[in-house]
Protein backbone atom coordinates (compact mmCIF):
# COMPACT_ATOMS: atom_id res chain seq x y z
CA UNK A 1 0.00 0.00 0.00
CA UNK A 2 3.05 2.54 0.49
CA UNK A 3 6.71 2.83 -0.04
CA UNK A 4 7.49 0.73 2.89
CA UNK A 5 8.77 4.04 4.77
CA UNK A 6 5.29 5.30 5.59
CA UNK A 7 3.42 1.94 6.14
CA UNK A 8 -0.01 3.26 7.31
CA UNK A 9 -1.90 1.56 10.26
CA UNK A 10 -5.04 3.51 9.42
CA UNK A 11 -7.48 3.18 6.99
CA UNK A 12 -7.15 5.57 4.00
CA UNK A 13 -10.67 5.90 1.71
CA UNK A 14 -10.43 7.96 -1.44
CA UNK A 15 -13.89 9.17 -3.35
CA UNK A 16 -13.49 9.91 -7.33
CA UNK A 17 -15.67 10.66 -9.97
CA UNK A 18 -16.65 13.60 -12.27
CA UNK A 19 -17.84 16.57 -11.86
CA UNK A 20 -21.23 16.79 -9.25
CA UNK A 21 -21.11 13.46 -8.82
CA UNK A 22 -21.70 13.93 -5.05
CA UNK A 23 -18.30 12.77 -3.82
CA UNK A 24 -18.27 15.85 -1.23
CA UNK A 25 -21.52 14.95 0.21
CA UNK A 26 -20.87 11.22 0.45
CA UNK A 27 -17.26 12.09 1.89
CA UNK A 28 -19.08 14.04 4.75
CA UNK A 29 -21.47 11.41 5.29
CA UNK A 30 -19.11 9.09 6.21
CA UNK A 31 -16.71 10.63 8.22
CA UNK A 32 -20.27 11.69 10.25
CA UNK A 33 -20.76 7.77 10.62
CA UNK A 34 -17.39 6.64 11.23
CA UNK A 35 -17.16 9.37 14.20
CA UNK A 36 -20.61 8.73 15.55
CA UNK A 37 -19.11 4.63 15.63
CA UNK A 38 -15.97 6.21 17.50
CA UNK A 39 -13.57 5.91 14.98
CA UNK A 40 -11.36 8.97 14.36
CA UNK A 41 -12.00 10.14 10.87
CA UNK A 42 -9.79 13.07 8.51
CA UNK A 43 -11.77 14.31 6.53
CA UNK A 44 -9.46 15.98 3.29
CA UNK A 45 -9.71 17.02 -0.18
CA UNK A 46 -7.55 17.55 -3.48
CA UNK A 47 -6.33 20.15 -4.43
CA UNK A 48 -6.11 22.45 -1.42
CA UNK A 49 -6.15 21.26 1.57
CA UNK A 50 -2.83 22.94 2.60
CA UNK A 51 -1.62 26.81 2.58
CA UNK A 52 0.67 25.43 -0.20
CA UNK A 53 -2.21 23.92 -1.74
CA UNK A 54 -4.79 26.64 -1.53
CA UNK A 55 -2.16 28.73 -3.80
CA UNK A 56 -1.82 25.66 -6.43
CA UNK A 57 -5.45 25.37 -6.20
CA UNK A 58 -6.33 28.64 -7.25
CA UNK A 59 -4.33 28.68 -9.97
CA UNK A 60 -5.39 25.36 -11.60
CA UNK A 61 -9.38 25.77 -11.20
CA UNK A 62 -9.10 29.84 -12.00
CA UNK A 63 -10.16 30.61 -14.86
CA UNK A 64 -8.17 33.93 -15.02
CA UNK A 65 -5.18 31.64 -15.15
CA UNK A 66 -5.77 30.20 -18.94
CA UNK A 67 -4.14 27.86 -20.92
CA UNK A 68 -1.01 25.57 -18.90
CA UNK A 69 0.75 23.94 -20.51
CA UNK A 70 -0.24 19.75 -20.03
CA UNK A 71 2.89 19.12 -18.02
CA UNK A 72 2.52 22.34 -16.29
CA UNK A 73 -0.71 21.33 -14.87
CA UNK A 74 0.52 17.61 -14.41
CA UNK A 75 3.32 19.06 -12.04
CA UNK A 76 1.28 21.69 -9.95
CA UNK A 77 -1.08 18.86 -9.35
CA UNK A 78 1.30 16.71 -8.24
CA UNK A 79 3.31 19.32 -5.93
CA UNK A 80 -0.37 19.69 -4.24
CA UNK A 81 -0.43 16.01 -3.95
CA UNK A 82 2.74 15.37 -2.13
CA UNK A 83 2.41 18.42 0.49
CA UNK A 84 -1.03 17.09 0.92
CA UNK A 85 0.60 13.23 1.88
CA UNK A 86 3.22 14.25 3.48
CA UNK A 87 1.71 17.05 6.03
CA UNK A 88 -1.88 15.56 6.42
CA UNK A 89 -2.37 12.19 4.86
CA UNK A 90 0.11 10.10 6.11
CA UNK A 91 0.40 11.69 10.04
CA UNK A 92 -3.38 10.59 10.62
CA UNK A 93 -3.14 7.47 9.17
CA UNK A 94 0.22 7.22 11.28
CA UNK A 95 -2.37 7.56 14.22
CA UNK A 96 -4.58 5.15 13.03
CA UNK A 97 -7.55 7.48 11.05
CA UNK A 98 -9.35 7.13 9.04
CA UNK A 99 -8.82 9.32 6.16
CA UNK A 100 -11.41 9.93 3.56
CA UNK A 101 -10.07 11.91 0.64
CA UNK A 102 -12.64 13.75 -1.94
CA UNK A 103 -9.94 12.80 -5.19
CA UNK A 104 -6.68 11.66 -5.19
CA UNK A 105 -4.27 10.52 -7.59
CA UNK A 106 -6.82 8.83 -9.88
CA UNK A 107 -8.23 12.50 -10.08
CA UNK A 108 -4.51 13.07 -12.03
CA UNK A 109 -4.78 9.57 -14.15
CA UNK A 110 -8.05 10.60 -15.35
CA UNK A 111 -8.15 14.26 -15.89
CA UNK A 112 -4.75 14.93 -16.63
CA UNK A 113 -3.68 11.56 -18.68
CA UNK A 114 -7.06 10.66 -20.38
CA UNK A 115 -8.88 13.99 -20.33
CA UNK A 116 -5.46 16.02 -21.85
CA UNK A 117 -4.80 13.05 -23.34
CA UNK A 118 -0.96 12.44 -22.26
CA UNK A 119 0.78 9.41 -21.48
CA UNK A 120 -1.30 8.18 -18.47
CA UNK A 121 1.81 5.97 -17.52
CA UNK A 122 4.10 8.65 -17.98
CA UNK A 123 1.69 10.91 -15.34
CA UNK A 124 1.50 7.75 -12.77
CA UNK A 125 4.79 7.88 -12.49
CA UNK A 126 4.98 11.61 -11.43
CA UNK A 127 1.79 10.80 -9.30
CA UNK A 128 2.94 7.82 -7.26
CA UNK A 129 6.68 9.41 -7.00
CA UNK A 130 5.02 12.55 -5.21
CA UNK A 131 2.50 10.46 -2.99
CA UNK A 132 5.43 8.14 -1.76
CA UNK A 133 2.85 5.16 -4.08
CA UNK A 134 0.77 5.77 -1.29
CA UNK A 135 -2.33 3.80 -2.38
CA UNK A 136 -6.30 3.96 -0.83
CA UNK A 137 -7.26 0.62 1.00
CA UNK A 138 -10.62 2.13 -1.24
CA UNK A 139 -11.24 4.02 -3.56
CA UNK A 140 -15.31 4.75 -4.38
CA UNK A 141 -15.96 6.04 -8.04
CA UNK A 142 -19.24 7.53 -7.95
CA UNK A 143 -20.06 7.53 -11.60
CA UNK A 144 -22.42 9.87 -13.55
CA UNK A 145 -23.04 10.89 -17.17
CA UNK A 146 -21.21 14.08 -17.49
CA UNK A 147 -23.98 16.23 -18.64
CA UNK A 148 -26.07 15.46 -16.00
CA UNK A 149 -23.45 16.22 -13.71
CA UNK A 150 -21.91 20.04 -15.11
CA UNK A 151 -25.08 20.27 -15.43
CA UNK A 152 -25.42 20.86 -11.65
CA UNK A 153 -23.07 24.45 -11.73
CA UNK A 154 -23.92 27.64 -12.23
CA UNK A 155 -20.67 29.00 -12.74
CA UNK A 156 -17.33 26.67 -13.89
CA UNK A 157 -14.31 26.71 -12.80
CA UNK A 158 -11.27 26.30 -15.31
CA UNK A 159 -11.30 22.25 -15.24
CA UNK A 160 -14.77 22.36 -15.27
CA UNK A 161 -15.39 24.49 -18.39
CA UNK A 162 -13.42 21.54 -20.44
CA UNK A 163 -15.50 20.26 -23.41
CA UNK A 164 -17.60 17.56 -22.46
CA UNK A 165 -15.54 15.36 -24.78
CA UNK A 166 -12.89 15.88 -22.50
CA UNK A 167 -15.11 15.10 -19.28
CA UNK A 168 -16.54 11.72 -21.18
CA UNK A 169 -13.08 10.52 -21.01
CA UNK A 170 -12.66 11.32 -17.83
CA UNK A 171 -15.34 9.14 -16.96
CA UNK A 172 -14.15 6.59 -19.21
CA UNK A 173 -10.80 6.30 -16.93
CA UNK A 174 -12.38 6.02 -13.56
CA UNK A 175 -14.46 3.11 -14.71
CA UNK A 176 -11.66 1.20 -16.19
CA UNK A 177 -9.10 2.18 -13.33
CA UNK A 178 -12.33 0.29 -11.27
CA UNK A 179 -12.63 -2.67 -13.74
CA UNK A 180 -8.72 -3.57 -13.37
CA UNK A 181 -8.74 -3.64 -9.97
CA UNK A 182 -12.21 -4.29 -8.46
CA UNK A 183 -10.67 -5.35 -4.56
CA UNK A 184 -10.09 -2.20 -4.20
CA UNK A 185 -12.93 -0.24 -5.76
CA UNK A 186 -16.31 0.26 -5.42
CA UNK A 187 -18.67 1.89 -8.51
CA UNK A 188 -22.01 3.30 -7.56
CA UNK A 189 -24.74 5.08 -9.68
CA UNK A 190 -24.25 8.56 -8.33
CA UNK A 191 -28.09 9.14 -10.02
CA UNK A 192 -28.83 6.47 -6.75
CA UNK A 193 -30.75 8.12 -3.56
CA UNK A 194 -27.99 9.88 -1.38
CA UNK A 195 -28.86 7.59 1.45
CA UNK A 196 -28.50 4.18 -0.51
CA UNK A 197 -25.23 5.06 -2.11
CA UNK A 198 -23.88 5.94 1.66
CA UNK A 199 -24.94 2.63 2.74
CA UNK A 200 -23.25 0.69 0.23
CA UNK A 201 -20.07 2.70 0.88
CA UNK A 202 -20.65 2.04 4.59
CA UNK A 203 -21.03 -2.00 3.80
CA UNK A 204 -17.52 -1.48 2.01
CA UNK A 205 -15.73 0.60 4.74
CA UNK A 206 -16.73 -1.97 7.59
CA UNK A 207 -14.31 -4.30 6.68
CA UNK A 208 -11.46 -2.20 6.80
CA UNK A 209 -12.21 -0.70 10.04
CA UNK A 210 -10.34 -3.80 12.16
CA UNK A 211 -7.15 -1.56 11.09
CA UNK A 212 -8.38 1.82 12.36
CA UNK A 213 -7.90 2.95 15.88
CA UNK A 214 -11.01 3.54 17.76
């Protein structure tokens, strides 16, 4: 699960899918669950959820920032990813969280590789070098047609204004990343009531919780 220097003892639960697929809401849903069992639960995002991240944030989703350059993007993404493992990630799961992560490095596989269309193996590598290979005991995709899904915004941020072209393969990635490896993945119809998709994830999450600290 990590580069053997890091070995979490915690539980680490990553949400993916496009965009309004409802991995926020399910990601607060069951870090309300997990705490209301007693478990201690982290609940994170991507990008952001550091000062350094807040900066690379805002200028990969503004709009005002234009056109990167593929790599360029690639590399901010992945500088948020490994300040984001190394300061929050791995410390709780160090004391036995459980960390639930709204996107992770599939987020980078998908949009980056398949949606700019660059070597996806090419931007693993960058991926998994800044996240230590740091992998999710689970990751839930929470798939949706993209339409349906920008559909949900009023106003779109720079990622989010892609073509829906771009978004369709998206999707297309997070449902084959699932398909290759389905031990440690879990698709649900994000179209599903809120309630019956946070069950199933709960179902999948039990499991795991013998190696989270209560």
């Amino acid at each position: 699960m990590s580069d053997g220097l890091h070995a979490p003892v915690g539980v680490f639960v990553c949400f993916e899918g496009g965009e309004g697929s409802g991995k926020s809401t399910q990601s607060r849903l069951l870090a309300t669950w997990l705490r209301e069992e007693g478990y201690a639960a982290l609940l994170t995002f991507e990008p952001g959820d550091t000062p350094v991240g807040r900066e690379l944030r805002r200028i990969v989703l503004d709009p005002a920032t234009g056109v990167l350059s593929d790599r360029t993007e690639v590399l901010l993404y992945a500088a948020d990813k490994a300040e984001h493992v190394d300061t929050v990630v791995q410390p709780a799961l160090a004391r036995g969280e459980v960390v639930i992560t709204d996107r992770y490095v599939d987020s980078t596989l998908a949009y980056q590789g398949a949606g700019r269309a660059l070597a996806v193996a090419e931007v693993e590598r960058v991926a998994r070098w800044a996240t230590h290979d740091l992998r999710p005991h689970l990751t839930v995709v929470l798939d949706l047609e993209p339409a349906s899904g920008l559909g949900r915004f009023e106003g779109r941020d720079r990622i989010e204004g892609e073509s829906l072209e771009f978004h369709q393969r998206v999707r297309s990635s997070f449902v084959a990343m699932a398909a290759a490896d389905p031990d440690h993945y879990l698709v649900l119809d994000a179209r599903e009531p809120v309630d019956a998709i946070a069950a199933a994830v709960r179902d999948r999450v039990t499991p795991l919780l013998v190696q989270a600290r209560r």
